[in-house]
Protein backbone atom coordinates (compact mmCIF):
# COMPACT_ATOMS: atom_id res chain seq x y z
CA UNK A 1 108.35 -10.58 25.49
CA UNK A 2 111.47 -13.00 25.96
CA UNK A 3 113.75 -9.54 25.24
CA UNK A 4 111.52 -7.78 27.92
CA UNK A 5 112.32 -10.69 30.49
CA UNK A 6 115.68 -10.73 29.92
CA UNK A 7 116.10 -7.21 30.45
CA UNK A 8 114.37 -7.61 33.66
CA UNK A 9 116.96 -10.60 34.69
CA UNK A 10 120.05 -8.84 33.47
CA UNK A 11 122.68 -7.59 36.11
CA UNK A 12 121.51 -6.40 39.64
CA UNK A 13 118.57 -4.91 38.59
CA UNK A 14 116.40 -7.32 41.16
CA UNK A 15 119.19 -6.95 43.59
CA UNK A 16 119.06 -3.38 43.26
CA UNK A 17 115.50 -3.13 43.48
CA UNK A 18 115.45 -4.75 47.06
CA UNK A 19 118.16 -2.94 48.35
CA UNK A 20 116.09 0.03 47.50
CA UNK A 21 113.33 -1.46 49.10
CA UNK A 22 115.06 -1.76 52.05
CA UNK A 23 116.89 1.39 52.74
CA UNK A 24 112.98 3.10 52.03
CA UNK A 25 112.12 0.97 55.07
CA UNK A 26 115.51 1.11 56.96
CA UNK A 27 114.73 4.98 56.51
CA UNK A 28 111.55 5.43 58.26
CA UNK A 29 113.11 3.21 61.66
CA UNK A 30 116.18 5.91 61.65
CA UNK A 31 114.07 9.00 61.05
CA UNK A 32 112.12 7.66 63.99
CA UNK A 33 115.35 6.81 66.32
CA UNK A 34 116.33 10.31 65.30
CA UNK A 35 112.96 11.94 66.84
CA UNK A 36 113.41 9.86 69.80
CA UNK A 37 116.89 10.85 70.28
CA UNK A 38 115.88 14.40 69.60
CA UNK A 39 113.17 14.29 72.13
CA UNK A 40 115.82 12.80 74.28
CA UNK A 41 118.16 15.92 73.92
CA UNK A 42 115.30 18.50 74.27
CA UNK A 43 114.27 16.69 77.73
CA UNK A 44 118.13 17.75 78.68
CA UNK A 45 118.03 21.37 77.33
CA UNK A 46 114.96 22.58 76.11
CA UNK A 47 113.42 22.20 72.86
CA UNK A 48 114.58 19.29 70.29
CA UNK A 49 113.89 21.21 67.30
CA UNK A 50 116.63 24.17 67.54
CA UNK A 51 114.78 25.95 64.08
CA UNK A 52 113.39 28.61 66.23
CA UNK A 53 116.68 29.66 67.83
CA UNK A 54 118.89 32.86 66.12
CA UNK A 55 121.46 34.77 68.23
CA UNK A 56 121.83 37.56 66.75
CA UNK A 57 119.45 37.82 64.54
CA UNK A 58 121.07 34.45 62.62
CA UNK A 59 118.68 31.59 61.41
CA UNK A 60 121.59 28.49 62.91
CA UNK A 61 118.72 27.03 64.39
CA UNK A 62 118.19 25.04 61.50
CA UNK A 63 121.65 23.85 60.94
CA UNK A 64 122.22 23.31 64.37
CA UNK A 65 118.91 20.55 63.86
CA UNK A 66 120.15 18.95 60.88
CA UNK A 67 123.87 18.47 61.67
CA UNK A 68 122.62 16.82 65.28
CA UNK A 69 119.57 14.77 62.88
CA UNK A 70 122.87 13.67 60.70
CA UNK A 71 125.38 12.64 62.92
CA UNK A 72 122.26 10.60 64.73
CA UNK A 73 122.21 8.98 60.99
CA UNK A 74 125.57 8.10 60.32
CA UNK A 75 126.36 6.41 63.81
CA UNK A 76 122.67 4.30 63.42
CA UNK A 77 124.22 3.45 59.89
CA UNK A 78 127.55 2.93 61.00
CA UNK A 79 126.96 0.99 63.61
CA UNK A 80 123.80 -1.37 63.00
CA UNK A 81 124.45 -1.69 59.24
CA UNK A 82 128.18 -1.22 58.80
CA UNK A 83 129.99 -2.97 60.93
CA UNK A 84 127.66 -5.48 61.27
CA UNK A 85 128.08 -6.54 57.69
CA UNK A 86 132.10 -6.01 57.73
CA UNK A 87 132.10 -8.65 60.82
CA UNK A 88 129.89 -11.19 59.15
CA UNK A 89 132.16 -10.70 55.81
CA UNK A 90 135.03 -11.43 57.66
CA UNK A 91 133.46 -14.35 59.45
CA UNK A 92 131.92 -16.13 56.37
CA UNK A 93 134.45 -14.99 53.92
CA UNK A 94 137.50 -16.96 53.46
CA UNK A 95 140.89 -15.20 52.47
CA UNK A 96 141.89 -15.07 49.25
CA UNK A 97 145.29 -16.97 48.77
CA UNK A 98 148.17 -14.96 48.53
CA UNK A 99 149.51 -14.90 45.55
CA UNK A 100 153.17 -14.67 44.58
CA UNK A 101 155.27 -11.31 44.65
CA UNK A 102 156.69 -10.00 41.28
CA UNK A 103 160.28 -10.72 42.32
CA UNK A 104 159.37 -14.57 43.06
CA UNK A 105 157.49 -14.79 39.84
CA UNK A 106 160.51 -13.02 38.33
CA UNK A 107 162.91 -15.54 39.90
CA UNK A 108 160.99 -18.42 38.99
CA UNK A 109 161.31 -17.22 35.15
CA UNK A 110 164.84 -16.38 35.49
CA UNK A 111 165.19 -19.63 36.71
CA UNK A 112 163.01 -21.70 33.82
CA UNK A 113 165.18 -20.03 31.42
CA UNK A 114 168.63 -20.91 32.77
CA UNK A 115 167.42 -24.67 32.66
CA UNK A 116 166.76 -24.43 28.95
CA UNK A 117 170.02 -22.70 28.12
């Protein structure tokens, strides 16, 4: 049982399993902003679900849908999750000291040895 426990502790599993519980949930609010924003678009031109429309005898309908439903995704993504986090990072994260260049390092050894010599 102890091997079974620490299998469960090890690594990110626990981390990984809330993230994944999250983006399931975070999924359902952007597939709904994307309906809305659909509906939106089909009050301006017509219908929001483009499936149905082929020029020429071409199913683009369909693409046409999904490329607007994705680019609806990536900016809610982008811009509520993204750069959200990257600003709070920045905020709460301090910078890492710089650390020396090769050529100081290098003239800091060339330097040790001519004081033995």
């Amino acid at each position: 049982m102890s091997g079974f426990k620490d299998f469960i502790m090890r690594g990110n599993l626990v981390e990984i399993a809330v993230a994944f519980i999250m983006a399931t949930a975070f999924a359902a609010v952007v597939t709904a902003f994307t309906t809305m924003i659909l509906d939106i678009i089909g009050k301006a031109g017509g219908s929001p679900n483009f499936s149905g429309w082929q020029p020429g005898g071409i199913h683009v309908g369909s693409f046409i849908t999904a490329v607007i439903a994705f680019l609806i995704l990536a900016a809610v993504v982008y811009f509520f999750v993204v750069k959200p986090y990257e600003m709070a990072k920045a905020r709460w994260t301090k910078e890492p000291e710089v650390a020396e260049t090769e050529l100081e390092l290098l003239a800091q050894i060339r330097d040790s040895l001519a004081v033995r010599r």
